[in-house]
N, C-alpha and C. Protein backbone atom coordinates (compact mmCIF):
# COMPACT_ATOMS: atom_id res chain seq x y z
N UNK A 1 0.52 12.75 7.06
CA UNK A 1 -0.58 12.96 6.14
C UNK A 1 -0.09 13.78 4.96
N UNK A 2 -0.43 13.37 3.64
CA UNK A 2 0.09 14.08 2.34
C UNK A 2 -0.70 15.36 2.59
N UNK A 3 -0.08 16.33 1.44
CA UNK A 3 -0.94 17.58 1.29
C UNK A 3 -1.73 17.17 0.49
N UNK A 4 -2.72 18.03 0.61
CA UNK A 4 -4.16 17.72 -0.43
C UNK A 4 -3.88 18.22 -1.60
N UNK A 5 -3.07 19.12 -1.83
CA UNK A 5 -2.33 19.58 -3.27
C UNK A 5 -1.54 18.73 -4.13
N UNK A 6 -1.08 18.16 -3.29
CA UNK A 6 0.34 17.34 -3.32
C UNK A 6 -0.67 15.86 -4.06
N UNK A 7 -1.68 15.27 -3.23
CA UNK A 7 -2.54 14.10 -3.96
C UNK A 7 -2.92 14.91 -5.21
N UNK A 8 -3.42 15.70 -5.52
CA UNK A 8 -4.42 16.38 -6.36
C UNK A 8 -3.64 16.42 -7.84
N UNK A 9 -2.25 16.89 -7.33
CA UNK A 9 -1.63 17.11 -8.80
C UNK A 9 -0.74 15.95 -9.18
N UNK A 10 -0.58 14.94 -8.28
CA UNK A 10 0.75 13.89 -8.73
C UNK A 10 0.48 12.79 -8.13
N UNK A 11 -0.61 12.22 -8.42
CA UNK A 11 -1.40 10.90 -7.90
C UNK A 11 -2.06 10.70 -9.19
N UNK A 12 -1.86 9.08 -9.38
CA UNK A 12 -2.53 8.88 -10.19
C UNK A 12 -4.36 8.82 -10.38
N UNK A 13 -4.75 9.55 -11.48
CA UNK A 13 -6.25 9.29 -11.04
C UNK A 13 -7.44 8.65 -11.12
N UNK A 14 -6.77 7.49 -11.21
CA UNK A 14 -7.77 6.06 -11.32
C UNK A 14 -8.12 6.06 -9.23
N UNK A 15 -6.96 6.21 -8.28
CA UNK A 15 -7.23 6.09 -7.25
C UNK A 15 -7.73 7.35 -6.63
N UNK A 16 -8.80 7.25 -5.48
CA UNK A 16 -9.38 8.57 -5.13
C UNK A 16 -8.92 8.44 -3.93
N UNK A 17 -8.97 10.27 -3.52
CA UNK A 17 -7.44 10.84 -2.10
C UNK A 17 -7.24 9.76 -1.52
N UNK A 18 -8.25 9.49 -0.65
CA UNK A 18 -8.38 8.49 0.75
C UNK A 18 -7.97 7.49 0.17
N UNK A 19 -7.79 7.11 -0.79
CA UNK A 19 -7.12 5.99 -1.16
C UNK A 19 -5.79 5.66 -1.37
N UNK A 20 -5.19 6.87 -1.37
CA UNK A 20 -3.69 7.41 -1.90
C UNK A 20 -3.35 7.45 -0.28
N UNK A 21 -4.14 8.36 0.07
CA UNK A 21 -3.90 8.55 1.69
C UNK A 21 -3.47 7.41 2.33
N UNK A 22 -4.25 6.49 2.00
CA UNK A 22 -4.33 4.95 3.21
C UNK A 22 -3.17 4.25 2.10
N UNK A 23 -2.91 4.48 1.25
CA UNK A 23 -1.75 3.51 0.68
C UNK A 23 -0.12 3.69 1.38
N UNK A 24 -0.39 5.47 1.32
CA UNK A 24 1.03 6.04 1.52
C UNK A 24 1.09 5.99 3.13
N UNK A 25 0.26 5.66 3.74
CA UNK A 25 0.28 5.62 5.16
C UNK A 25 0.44 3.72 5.54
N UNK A 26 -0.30 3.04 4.71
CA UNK A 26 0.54 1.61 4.98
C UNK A 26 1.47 0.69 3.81
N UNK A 27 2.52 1.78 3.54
CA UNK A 27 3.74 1.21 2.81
C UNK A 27 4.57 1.98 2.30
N UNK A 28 4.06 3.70 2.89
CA UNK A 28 5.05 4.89 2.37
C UNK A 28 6.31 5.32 3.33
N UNK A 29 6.70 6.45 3.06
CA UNK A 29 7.41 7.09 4.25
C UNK A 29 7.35 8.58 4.28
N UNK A 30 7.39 9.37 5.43
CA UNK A 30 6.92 10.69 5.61
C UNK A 30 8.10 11.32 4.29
N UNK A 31 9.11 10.69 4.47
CA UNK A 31 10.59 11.66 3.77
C UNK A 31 10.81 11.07 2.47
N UNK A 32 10.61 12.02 1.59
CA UNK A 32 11.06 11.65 0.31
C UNK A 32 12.39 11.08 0.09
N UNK A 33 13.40 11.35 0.50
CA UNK A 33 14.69 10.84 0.44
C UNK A 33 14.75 9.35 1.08
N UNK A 34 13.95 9.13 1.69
CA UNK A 34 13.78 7.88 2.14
C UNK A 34 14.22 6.81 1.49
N UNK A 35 15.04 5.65 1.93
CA UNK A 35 15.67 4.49 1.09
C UNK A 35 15.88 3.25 2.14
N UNK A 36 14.88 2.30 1.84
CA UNK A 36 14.74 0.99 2.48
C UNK A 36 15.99 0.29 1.50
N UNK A 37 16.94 -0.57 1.80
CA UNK A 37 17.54 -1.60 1.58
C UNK A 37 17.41 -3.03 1.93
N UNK A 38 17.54 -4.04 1.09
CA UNK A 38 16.90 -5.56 2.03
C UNK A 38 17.70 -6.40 1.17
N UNK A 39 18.78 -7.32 1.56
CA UNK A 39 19.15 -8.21 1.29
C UNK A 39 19.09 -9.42 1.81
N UNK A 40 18.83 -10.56 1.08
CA UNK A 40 18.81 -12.01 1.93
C UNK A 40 17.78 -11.85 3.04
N UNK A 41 17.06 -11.03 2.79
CA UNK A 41 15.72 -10.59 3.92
C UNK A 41 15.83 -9.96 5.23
N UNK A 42 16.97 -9.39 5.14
CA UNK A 42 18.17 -8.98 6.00
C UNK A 42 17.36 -7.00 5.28
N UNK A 43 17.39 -6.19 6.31
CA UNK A 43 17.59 -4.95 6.57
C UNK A 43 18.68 -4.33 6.35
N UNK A 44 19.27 -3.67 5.40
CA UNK A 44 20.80 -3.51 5.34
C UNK A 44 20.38 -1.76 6.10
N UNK A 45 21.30 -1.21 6.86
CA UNK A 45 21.48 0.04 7.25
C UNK A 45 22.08 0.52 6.29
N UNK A 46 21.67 1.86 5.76
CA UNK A 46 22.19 2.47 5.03
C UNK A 46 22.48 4.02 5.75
N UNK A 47 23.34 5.14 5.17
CA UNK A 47 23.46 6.46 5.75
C UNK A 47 22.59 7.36 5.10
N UNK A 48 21.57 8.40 5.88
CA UNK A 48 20.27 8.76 5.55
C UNK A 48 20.94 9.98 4.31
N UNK A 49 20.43 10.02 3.28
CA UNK A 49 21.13 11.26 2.42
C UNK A 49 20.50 12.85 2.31
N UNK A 50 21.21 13.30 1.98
CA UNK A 50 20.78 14.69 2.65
C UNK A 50 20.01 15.30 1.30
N UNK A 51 20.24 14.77 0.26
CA UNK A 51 20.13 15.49 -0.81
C UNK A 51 19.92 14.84 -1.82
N UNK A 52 18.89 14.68 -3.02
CA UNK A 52 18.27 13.82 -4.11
C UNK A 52 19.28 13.47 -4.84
N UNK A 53 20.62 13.59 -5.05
CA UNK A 53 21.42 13.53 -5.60
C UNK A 53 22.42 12.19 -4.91
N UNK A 54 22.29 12.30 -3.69
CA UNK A 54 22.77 11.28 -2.46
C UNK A 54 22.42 10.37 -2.63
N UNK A 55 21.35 10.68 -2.55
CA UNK A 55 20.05 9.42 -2.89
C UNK A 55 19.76 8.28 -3.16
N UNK A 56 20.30 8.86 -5.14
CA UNK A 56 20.25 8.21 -6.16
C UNK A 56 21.74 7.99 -6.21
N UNK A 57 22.63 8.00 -5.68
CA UNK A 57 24.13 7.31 -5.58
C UNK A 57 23.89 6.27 -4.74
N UNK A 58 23.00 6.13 -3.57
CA UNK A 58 23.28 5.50 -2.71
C UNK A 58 22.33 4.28 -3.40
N UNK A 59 20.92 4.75 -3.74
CA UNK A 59 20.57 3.41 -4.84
C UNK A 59 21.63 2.99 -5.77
N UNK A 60 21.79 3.52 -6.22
CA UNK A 60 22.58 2.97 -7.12
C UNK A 60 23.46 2.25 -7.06
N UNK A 61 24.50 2.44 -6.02
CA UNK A 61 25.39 1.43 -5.01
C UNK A 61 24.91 0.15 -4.57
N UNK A 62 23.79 0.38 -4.36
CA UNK A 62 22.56 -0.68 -3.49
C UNK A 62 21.84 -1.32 -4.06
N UNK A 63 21.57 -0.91 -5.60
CA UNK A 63 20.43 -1.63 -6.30
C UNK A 63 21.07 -3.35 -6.83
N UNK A 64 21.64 -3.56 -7.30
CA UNK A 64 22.47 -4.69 -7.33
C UNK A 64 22.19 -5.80 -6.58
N UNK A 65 21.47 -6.58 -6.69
CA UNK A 65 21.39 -7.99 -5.44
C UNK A 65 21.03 -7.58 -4.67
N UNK A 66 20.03 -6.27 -4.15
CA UNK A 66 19.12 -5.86 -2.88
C UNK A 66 17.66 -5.49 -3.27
N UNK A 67 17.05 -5.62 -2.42
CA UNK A 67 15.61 -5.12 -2.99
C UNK A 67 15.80 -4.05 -1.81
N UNK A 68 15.56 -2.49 -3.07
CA UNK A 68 15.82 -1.16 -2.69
C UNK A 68 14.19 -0.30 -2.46
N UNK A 69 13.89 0.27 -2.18
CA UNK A 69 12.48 0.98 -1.90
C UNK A 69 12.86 2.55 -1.63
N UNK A 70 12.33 3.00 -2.39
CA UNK A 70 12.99 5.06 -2.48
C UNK A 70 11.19 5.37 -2.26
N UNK A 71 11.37 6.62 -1.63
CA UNK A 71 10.69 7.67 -1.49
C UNK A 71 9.38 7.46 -0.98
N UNK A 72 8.58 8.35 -1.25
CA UNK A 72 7.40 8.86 -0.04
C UNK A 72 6.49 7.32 -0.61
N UNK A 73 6.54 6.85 -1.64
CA UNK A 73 5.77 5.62 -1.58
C UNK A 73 6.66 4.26 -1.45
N UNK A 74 7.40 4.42 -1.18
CA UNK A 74 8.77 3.03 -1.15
C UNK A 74 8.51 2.39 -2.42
N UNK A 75 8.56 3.12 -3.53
CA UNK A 75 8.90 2.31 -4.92
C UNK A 75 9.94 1.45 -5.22
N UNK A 76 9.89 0.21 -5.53
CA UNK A 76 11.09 -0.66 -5.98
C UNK A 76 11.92 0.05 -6.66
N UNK A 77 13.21 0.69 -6.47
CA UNK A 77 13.52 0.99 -7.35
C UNK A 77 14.50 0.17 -8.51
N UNK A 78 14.73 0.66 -9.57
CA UNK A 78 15.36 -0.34 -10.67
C UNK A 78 14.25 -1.38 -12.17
N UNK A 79 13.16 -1.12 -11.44
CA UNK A 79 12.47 -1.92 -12.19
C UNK A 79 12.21 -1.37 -13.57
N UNK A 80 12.49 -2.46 -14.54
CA UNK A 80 12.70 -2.05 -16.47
C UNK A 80 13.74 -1.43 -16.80
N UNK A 81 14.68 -1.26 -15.67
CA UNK A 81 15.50 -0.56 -15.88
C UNK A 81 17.29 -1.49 -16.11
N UNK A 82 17.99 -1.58 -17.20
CA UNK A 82 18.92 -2.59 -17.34
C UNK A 82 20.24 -1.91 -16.18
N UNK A 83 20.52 -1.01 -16.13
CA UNK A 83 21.99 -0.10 -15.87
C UNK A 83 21.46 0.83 -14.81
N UNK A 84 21.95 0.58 -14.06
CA UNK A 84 22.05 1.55 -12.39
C UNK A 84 22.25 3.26 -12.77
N UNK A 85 23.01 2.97 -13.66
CA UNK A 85 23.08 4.76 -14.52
C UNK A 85 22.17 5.56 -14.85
N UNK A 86 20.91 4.64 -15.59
CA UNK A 86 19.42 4.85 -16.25
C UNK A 86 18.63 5.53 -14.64
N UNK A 87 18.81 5.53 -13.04
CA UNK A 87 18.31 5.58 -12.07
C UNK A 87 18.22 7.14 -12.21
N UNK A 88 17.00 7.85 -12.17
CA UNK A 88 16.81 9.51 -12.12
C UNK A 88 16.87 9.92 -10.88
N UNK A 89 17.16 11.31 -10.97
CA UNK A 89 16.93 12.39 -9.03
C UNK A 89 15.58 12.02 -8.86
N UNK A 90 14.32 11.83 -10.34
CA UNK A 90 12.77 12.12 -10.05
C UNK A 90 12.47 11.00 -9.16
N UNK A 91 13.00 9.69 -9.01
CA UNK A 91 12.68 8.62 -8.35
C UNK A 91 12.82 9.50 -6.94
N UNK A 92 13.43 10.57 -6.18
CA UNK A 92 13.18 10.57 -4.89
C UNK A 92 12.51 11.96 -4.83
N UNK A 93 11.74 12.58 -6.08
CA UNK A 93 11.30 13.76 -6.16
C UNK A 93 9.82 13.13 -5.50
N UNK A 94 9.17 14.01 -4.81
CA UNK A 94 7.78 13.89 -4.13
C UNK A 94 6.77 13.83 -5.38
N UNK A 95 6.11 14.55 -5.95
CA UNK A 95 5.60 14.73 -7.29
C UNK A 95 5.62 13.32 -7.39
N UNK A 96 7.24 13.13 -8.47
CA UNK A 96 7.48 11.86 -9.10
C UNK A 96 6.89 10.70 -8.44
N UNK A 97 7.58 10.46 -7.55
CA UNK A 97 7.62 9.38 -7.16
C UNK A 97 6.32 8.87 -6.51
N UNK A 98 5.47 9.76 -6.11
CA UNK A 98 4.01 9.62 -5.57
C UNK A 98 3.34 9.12 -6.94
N UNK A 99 3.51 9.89 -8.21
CA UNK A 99 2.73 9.56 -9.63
C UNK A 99 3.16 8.46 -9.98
N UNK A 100 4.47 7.89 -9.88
CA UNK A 100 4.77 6.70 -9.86
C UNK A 100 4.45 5.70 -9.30
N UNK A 101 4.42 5.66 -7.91
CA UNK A 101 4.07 4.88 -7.05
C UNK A 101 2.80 4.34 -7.20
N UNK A 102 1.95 5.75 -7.13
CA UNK A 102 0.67 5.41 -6.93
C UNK A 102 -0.10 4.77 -8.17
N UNK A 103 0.74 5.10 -9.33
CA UNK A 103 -0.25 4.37 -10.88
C UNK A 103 0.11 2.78 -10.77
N UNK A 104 1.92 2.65 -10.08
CA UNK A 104 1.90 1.10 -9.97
C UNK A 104 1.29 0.64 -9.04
N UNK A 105 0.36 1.55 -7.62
CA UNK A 105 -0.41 0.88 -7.00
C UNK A 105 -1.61 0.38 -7.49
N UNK A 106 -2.11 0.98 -8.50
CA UNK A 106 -3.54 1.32 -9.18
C UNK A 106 -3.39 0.09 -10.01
N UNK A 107 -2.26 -0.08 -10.70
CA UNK A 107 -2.20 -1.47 -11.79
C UNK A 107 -2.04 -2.77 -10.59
N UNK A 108 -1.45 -2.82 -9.80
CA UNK A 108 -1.74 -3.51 -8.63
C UNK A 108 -2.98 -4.18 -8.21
N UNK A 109 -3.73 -2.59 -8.05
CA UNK A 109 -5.16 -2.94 -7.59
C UNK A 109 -6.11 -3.49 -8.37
N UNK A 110 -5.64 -3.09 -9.65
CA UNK A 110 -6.54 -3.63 -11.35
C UNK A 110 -6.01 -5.13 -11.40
N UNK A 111 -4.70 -5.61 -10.70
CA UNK A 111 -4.73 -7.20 -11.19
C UNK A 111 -5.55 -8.02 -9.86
N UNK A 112 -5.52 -7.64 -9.00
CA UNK A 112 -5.93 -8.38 -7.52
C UNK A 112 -7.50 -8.08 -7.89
N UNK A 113 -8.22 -7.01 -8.08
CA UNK A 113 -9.68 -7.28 -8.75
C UNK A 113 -10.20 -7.94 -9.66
N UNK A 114 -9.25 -8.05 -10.51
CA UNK A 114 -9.26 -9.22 -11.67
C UNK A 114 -9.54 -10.27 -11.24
N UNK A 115 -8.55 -11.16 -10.25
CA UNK A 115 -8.56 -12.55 -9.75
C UNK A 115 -9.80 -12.41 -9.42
N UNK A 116 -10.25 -11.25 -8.29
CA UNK A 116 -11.89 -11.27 -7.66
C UNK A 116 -12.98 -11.36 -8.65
N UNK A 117 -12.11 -11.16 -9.66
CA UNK A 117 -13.55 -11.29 -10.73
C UNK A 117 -13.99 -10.27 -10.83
N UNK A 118 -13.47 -9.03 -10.18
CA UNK A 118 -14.19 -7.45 -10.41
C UNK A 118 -15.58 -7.59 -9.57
N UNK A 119 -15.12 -7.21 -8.40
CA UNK A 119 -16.20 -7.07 -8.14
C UNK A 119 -16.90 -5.99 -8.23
N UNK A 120 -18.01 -5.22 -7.95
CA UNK A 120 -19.00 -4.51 -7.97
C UNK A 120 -19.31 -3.83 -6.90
N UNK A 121 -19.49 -4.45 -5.49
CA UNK A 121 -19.67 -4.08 -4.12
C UNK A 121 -18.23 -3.25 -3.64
N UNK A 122 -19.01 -2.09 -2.90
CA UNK A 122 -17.75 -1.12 -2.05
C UNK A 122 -17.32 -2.02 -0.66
N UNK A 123 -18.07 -3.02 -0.73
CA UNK A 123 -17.94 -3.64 0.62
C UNK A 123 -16.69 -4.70 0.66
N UNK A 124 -16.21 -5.20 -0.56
CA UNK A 124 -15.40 -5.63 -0.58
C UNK A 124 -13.86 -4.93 -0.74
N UNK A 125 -14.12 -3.86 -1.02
CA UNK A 125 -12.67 -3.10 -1.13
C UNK A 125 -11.61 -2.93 -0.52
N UNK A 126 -11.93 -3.14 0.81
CA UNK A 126 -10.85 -3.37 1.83
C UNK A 126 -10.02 -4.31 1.65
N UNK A 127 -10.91 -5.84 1.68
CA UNK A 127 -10.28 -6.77 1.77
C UNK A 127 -9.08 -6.74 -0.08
N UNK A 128 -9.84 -6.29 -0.94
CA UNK A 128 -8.80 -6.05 -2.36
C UNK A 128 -7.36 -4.85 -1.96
N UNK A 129 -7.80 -4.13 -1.12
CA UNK A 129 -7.08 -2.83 -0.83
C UNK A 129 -5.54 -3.90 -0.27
N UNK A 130 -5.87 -4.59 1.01
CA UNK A 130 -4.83 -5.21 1.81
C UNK A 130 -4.19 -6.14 0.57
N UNK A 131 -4.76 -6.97 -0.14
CA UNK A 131 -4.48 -8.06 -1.14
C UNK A 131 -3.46 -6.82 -1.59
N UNK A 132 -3.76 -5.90 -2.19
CA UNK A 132 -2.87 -4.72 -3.05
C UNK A 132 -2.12 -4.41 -2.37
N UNK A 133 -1.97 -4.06 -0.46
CA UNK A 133 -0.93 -3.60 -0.16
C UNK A 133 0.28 -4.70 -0.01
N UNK A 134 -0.39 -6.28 0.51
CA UNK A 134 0.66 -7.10 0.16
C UNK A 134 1.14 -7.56 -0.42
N UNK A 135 0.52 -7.77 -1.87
CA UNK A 135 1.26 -7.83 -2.91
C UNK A 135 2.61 -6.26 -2.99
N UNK A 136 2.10 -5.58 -3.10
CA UNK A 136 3.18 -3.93 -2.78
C UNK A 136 4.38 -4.34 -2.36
N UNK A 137 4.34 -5.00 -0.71
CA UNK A 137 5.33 -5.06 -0.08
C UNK A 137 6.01 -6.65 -0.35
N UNK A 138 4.99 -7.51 -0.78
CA UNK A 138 6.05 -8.91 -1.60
C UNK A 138 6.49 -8.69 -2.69
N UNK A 139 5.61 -7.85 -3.69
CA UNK A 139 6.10 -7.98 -5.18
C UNK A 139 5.76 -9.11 -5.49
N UNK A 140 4.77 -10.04 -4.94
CA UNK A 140 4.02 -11.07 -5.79
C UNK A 140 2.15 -11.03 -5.33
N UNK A 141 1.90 -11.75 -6.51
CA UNK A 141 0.42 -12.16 -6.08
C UNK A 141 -0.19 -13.59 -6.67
N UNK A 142 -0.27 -14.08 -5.97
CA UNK A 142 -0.88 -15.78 -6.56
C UNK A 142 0.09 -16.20 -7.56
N UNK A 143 1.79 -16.23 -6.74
CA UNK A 143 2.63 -16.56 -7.92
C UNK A 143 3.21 -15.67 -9.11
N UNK A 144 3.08 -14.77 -9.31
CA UNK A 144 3.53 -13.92 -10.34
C UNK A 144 3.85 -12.47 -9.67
N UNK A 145 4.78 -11.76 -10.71
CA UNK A 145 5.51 -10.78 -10.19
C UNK A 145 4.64 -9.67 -10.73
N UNK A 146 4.44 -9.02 -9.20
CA UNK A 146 2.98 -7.39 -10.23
C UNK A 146 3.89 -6.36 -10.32
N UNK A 147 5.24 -6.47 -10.36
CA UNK A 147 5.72 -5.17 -10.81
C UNK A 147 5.68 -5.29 -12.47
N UNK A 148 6.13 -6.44 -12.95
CA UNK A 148 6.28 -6.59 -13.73
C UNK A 148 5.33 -7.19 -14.70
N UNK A 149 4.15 -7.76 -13.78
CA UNK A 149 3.38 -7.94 -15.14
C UNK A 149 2.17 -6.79 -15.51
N UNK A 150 1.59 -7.15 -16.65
CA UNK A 150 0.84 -6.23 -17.68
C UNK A 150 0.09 -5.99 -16.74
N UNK A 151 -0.96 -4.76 -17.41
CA UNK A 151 -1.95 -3.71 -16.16
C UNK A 151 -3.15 -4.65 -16.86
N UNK A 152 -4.27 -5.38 -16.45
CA UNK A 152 -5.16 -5.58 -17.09
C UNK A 152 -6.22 -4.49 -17.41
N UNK A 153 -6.48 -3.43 -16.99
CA UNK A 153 -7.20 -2.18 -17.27
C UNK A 153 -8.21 -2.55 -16.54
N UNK A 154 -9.39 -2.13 -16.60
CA UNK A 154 -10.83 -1.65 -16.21
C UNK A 154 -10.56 -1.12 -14.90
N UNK A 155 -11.84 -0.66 -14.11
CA UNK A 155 -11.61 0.11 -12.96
C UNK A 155 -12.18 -1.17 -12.00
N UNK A 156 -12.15 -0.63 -10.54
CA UNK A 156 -12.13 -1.14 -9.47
C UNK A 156 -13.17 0.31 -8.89
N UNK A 157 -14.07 -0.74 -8.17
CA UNK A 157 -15.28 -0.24 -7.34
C UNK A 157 -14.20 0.35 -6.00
N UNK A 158 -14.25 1.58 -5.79
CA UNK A 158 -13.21 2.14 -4.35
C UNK A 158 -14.22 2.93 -3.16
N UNK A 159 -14.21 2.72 -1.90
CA UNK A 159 -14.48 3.56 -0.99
C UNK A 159 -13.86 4.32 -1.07
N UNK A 160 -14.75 5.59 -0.66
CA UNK A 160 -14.06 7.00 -0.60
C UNK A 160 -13.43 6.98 0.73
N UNK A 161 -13.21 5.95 2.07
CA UNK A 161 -12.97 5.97 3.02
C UNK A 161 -12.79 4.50 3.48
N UNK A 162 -11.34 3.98 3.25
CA UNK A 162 -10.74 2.33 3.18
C UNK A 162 -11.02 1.90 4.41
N UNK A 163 -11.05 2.40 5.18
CA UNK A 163 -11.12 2.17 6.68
C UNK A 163 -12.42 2.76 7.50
N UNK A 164 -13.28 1.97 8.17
CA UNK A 164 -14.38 1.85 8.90
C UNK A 164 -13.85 1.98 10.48
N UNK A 165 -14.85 3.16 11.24
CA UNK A 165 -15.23 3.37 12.21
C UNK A 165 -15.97 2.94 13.11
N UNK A 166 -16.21 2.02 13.95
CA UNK A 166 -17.57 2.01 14.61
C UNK A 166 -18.22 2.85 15.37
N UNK A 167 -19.41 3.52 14.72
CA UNK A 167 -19.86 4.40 15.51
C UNK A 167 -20.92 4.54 16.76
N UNK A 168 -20.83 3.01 17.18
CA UNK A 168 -21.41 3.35 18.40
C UNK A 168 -21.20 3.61 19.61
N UNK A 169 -22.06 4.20 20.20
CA UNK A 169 -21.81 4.55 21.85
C UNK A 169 -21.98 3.69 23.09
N UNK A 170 -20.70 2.89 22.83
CA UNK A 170 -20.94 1.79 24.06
C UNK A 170 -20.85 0.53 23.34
N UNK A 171 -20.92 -0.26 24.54
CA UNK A 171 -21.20 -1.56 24.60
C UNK A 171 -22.51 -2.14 23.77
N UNK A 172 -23.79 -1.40 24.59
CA UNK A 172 -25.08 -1.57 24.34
C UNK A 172 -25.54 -1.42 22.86
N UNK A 173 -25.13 -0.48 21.85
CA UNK A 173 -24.94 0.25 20.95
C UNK A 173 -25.37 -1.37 19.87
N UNK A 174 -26.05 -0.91 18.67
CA UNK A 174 -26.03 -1.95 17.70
C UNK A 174 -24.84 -1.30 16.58
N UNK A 175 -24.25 -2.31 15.94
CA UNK A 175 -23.18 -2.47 15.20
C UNK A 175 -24.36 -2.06 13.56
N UNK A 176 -24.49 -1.23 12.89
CA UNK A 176 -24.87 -1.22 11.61
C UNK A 176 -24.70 -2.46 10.67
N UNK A 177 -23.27 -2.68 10.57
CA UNK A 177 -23.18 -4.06 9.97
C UNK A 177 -22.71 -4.74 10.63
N UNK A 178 -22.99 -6.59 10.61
CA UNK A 178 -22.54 -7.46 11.12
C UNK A 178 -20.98 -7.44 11.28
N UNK A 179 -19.68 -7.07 10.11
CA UNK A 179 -18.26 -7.00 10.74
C UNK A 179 -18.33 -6.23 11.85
N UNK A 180 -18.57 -5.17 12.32
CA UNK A 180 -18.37 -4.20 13.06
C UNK A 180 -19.20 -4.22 14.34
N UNK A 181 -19.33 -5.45 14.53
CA UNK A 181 -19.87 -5.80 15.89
C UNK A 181 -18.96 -5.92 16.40
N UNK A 182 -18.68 -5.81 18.08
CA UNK A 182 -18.14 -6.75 18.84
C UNK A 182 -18.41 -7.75 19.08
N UNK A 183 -17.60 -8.88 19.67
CA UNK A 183 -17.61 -9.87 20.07
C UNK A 183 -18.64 -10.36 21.36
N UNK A 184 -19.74 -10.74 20.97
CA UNK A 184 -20.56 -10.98 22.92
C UNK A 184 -20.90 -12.72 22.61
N UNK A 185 -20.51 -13.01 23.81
CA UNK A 185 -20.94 -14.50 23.86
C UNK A 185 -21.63 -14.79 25.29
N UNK A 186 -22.70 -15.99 25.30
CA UNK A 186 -23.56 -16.17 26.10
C UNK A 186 -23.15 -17.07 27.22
N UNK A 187 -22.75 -16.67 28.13
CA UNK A 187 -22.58 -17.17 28.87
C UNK A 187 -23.43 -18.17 29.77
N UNK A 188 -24.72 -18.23 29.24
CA UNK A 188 -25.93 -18.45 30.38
C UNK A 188 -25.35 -20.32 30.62
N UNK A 189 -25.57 -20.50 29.25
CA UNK A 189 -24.96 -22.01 29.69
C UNK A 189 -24.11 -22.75 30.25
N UNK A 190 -23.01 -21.74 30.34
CA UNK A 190 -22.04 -22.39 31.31
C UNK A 190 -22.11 -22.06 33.00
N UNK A 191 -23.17 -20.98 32.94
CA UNK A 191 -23.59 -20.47 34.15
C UNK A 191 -24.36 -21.74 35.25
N UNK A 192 -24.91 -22.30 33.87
CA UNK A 192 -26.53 -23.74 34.61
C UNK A 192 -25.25 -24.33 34.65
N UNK A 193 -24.28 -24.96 34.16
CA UNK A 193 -23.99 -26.11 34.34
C UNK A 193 -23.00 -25.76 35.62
N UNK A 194 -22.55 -24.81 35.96
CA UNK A 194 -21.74 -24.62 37.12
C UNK A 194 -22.45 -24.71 38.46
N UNK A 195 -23.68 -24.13 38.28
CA UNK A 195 -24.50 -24.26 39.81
C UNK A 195 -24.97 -25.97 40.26
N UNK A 196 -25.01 -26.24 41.51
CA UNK A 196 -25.36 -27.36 41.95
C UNK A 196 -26.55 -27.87 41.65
């Protein structure tokens, strides 16, 4: 779980906490130094670096013909960027790389609402939230690359809380909304047709 300081000052603020929260929890990593490598769709092992300086050598080694992912939000790293040299320490700084991360999550989330047509309802946010996290982890959406293309602007309708609870007690319990039911099916009919 981020610090609440830590969202407050270096998150972008189009997205609200719980939203930062649930991003960095499905596509981040606890350790800033953190560095995913992936070639040919292949996992490359890399040696964990001790120090922001490590880091950004070891991207840099790596960025070349791999798709690389640094720090507490697994940012692509390299992107707009021509020369492996141009690669900063801030890409594995916490701060950084969260303000980074999270504004390219936010332009993310501004193109996948777009396609929806913007919607209006909090009820749909989830399902835009996941669209945003997989686009995140493909780097595409309906064909086109969202690292790289333009932010269309306006905002996006957000739950203050991406993820739903069911709060009832039991079985017996009514579901508030229809998703958040369980599953009950009637058995009675297959009951008649089994007896003699």
């Amino acid at each position: 779980m981020l610090d609440a300081a830590l969202i407050k000052g270096c998150t972008d603020p189009f997205l609200k906490p719980a939203v930062v929260e649930q991003f960095v929890q499905a596509v981040g990593s606890d350790d800033p130094l953190a560095i995913t490598v992936k070639s040919g769709g292949r996992l490359i092992l890399i040696p964990k670096p001790k120090t922001p300086e490590e880091a950004i050598e070891i991207v840099r080694k790596n960025i070349a013909g791999s798709i690389v992912r640094v720090g507490l939000t697994q940012i692509p790293a390299g992107i707009g960027i021509k020369d492996a040299s141009e690669l900063k320490v801030d890409l594995v700084d916490p701060c950084a790389n969260l303000r980074m991360g999270t504004g390219m999550f936010a332009k993310i989330l501004r193109i996948v609402a777009k396609w929806y047509r913007n919607p209006t309802s909090e009820e749909v946010f989830p399902q835009l939230f996941d669209d945003a996290v997989h686009a995140w982890r493909t780097g595409k959406f309906e064909g086109g690359s969202v690292f790289q293309a333009e932010d269309p602007g306006g905002a996006v309708v957000q739950r203050s809380e991406v993820t739903t609870e069911n709060t009832g007690k039991g079985e017996d319990s009514l579901a508030k909304k229809p998703e958040d039911a369980s599953i009950r099916i009637d058995l009675k009919r297959i009951e008649d047709r089994m007896r003699p």
